[in-house]
Protein backbone atom coordinates (compact mmCIF):
# COMPACT_ATOMS: atom_id res chain seq x y z
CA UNK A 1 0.00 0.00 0.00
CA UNK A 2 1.14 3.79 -1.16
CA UNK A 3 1.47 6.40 1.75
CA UNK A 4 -0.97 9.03 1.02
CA UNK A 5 0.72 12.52 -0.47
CA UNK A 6 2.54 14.38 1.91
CA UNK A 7 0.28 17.40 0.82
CA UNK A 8 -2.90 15.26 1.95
CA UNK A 9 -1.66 14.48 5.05
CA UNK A 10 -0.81 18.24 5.90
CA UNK A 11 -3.69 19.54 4.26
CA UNK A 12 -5.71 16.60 7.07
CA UNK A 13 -3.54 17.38 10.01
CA UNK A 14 -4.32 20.91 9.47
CA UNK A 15 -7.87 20.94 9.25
CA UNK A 16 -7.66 18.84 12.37
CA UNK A 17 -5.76 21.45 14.20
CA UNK A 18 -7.85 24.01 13.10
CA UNK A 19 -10.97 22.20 14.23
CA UNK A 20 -9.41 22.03 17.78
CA UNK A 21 -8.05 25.68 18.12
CA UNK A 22 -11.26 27.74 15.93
CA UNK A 23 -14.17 25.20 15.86
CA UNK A 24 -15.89 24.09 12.85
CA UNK A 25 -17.11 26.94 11.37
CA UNK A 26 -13.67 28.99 11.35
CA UNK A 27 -12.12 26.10 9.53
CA UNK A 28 -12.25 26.88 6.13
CA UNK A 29 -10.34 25.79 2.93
CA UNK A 30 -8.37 29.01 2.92
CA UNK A 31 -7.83 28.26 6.49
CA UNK A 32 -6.61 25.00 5.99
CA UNK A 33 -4.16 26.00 2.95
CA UNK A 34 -2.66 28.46 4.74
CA UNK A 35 -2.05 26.26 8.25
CA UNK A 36 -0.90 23.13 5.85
CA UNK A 37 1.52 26.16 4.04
CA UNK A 38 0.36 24.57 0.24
CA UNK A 39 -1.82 26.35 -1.87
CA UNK A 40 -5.96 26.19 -1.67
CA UNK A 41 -5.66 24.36 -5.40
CA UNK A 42 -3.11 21.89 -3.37
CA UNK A 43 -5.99 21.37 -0.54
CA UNK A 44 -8.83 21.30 -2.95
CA UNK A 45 -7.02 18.42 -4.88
CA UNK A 46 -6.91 16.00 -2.72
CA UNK A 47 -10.18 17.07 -0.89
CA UNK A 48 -12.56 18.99 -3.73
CA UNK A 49 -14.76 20.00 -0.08
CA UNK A 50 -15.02 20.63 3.78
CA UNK A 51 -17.45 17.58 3.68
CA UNK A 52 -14.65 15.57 1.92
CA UNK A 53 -11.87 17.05 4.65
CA UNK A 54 -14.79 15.91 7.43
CA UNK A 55 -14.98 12.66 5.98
CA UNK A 56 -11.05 12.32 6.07
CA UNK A 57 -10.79 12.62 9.71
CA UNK A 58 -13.50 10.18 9.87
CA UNK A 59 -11.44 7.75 8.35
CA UNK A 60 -8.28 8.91 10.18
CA UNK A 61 -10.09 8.78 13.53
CA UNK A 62 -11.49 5.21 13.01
CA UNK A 63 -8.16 3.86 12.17
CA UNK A 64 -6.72 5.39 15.20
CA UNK A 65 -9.15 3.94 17.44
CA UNK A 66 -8.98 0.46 15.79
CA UNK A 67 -5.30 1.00 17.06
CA UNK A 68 -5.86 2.40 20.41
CA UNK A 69 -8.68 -0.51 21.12
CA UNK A 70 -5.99 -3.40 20.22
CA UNK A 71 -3.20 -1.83 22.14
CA UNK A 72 -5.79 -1.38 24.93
CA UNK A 73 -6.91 -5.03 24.67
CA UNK A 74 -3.38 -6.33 24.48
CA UNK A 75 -1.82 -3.83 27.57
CA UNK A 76 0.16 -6.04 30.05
CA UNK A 77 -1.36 -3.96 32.69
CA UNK A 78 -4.84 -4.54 31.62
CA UNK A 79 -7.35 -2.27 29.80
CA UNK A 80 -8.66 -0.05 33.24
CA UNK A 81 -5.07 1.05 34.02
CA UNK A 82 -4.15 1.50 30.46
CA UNK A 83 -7.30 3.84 29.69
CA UNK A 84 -6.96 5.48 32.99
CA UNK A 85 -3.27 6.39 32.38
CA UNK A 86 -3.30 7.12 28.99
CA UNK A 87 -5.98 9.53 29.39
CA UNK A 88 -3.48 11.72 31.05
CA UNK A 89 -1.45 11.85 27.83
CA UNK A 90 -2.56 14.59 24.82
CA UNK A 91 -0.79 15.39 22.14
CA UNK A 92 -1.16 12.04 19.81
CA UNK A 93 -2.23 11.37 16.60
CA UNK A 94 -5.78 9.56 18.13
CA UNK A 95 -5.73 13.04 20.19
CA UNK A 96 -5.92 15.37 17.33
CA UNK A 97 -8.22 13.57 15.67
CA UNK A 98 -10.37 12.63 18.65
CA UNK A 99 -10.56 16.40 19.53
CA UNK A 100 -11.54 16.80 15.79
CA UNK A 101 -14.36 14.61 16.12
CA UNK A 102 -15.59 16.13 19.35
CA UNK A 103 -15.63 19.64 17.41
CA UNK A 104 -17.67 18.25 14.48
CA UNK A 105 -19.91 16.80 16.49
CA UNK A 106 -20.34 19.94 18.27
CA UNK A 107 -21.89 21.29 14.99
CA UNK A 108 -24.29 18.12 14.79
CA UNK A 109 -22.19 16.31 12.29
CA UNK A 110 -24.44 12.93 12.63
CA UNK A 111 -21.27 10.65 11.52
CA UNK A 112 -18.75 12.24 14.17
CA UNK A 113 -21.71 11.40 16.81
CA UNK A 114 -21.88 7.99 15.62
CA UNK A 115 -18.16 7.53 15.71
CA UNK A 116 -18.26 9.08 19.16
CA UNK A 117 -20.61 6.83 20.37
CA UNK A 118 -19.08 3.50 18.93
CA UNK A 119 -15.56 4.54 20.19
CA UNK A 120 -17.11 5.47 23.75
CA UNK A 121 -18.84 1.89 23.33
CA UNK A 122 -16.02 -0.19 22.44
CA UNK A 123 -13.50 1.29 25.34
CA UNK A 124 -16.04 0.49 27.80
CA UNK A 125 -16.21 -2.90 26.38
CA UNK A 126 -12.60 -3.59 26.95
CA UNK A 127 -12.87 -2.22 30.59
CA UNK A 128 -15.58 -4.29 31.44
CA UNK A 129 -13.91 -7.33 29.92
CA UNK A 130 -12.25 -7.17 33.32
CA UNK A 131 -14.70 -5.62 35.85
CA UNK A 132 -17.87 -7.38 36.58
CA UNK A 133 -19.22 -4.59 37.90
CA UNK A 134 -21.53 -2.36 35.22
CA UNK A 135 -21.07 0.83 37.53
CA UNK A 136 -17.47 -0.28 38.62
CA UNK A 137 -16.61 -0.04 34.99
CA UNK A 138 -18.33 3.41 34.08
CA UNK A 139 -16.45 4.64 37.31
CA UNK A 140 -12.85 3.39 35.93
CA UNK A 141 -13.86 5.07 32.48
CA UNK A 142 -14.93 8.02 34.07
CA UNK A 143 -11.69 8.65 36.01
CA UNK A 144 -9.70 8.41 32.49
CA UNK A 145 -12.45 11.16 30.74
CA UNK A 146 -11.68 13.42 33.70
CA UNK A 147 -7.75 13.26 33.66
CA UNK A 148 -8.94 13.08 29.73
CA UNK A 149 -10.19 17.03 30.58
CA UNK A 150 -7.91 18.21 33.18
CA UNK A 151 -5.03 17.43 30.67
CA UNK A 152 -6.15 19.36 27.75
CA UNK A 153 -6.81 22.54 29.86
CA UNK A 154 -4.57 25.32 29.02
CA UNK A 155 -1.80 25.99 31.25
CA UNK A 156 -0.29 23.70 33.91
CA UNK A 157 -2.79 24.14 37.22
CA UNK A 158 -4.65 20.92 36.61
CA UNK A 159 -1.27 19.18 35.75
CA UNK A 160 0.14 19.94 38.46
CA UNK A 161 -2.60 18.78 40.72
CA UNK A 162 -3.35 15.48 39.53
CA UNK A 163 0.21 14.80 38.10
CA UNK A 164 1.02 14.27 41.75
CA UNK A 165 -1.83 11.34 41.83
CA UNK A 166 -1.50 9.24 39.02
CA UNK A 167 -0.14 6.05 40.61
CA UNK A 168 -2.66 6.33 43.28
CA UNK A 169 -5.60 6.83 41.46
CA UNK A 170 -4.33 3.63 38.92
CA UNK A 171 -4.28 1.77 42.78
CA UNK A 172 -8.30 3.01 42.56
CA UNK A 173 -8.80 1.39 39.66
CA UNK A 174 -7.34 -1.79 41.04
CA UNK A 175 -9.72 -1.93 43.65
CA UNK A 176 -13.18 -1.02 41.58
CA UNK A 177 -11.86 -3.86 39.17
CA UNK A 178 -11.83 -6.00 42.71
């Protein structure tokens, strides 16, 4: 299989970017051509509309959760402490184009609800392949969607605070999977 043109892929990453830092509506071809640095022809080439740059990062996203879901499953330390502390971590490829996602959904894109909803699905799945407990497991995720939170907020406040906690809130996790 061919990598995709490097122009694509900047032209993609952009319009990701731009969907996390000015929302949906802000992120406009021009936009995009001028974040990517290539031309709006260049952009429009590879993706002729914003619905064909949506349905990109669609793709992109679904292929980085696929990922994220077998590394999960397949985590030495078990799916619960891998969500939980790699909810901490931003920054990633499934992060820009999870954020993405969440901002197109925003605007009531029905496919980047749908893909919201399966990938919110599927990671609950693999905690409670190890926790009996239904509320147990919604607990665990919900620890990882609130370091999830805390770590994208701007500046380093919320960092520092639960930073400092990580190992013992993973030791809470051990004992709702209990």
């Amino acid at each position: 299989m061919s990598r995709p043109p490097k122009a694509r892929n900047k032209a993609l990453l952009a319009y990701c970017e731009l969907l996390r830092s000015d929302g949906e509506r802000a992120t406009t071809i021009d936009a995009v051509a001028a974040r990517a640095d290539i031309s709006k022809g260049g952009v429009l080439y590879h993706f002729p509309s914003k619905e064909a740059l949506a349905e990109a990062a669609l793709e992109w996203f679904r292929e980085e959760c696929e990922h994220d879901l077998v590394t999960m499953a397949e985590a030495p330390e078990g799916p619960s402490r891998h969500y939980v502390r790699t909810s901490w971590t931003g920054g990633s490829e499934l992060d820009t184009a999870y954020v993405a996602m969440l901002r197109l959904a925003q605007s009531s894109w029905q496919p980047a609800i749908d893909a919201l909803e399966w990938v919110h699905a599927a990671w609950l799945d693999q905690i409670r392949s190890e926790v009996d407990d239904k509320f147990a497991a919604e607990a665990i995720m919900l620890i990882g969607e609130g370091l999830y939170a805390h770590s994208s907020m701007p500046g380093e406040w919320s960092r520092g605070t639960f930073a400092r906690s990580i190992d013992q809130l993973l030791e809470q996790v051990d004992r709702l999977k209990d």
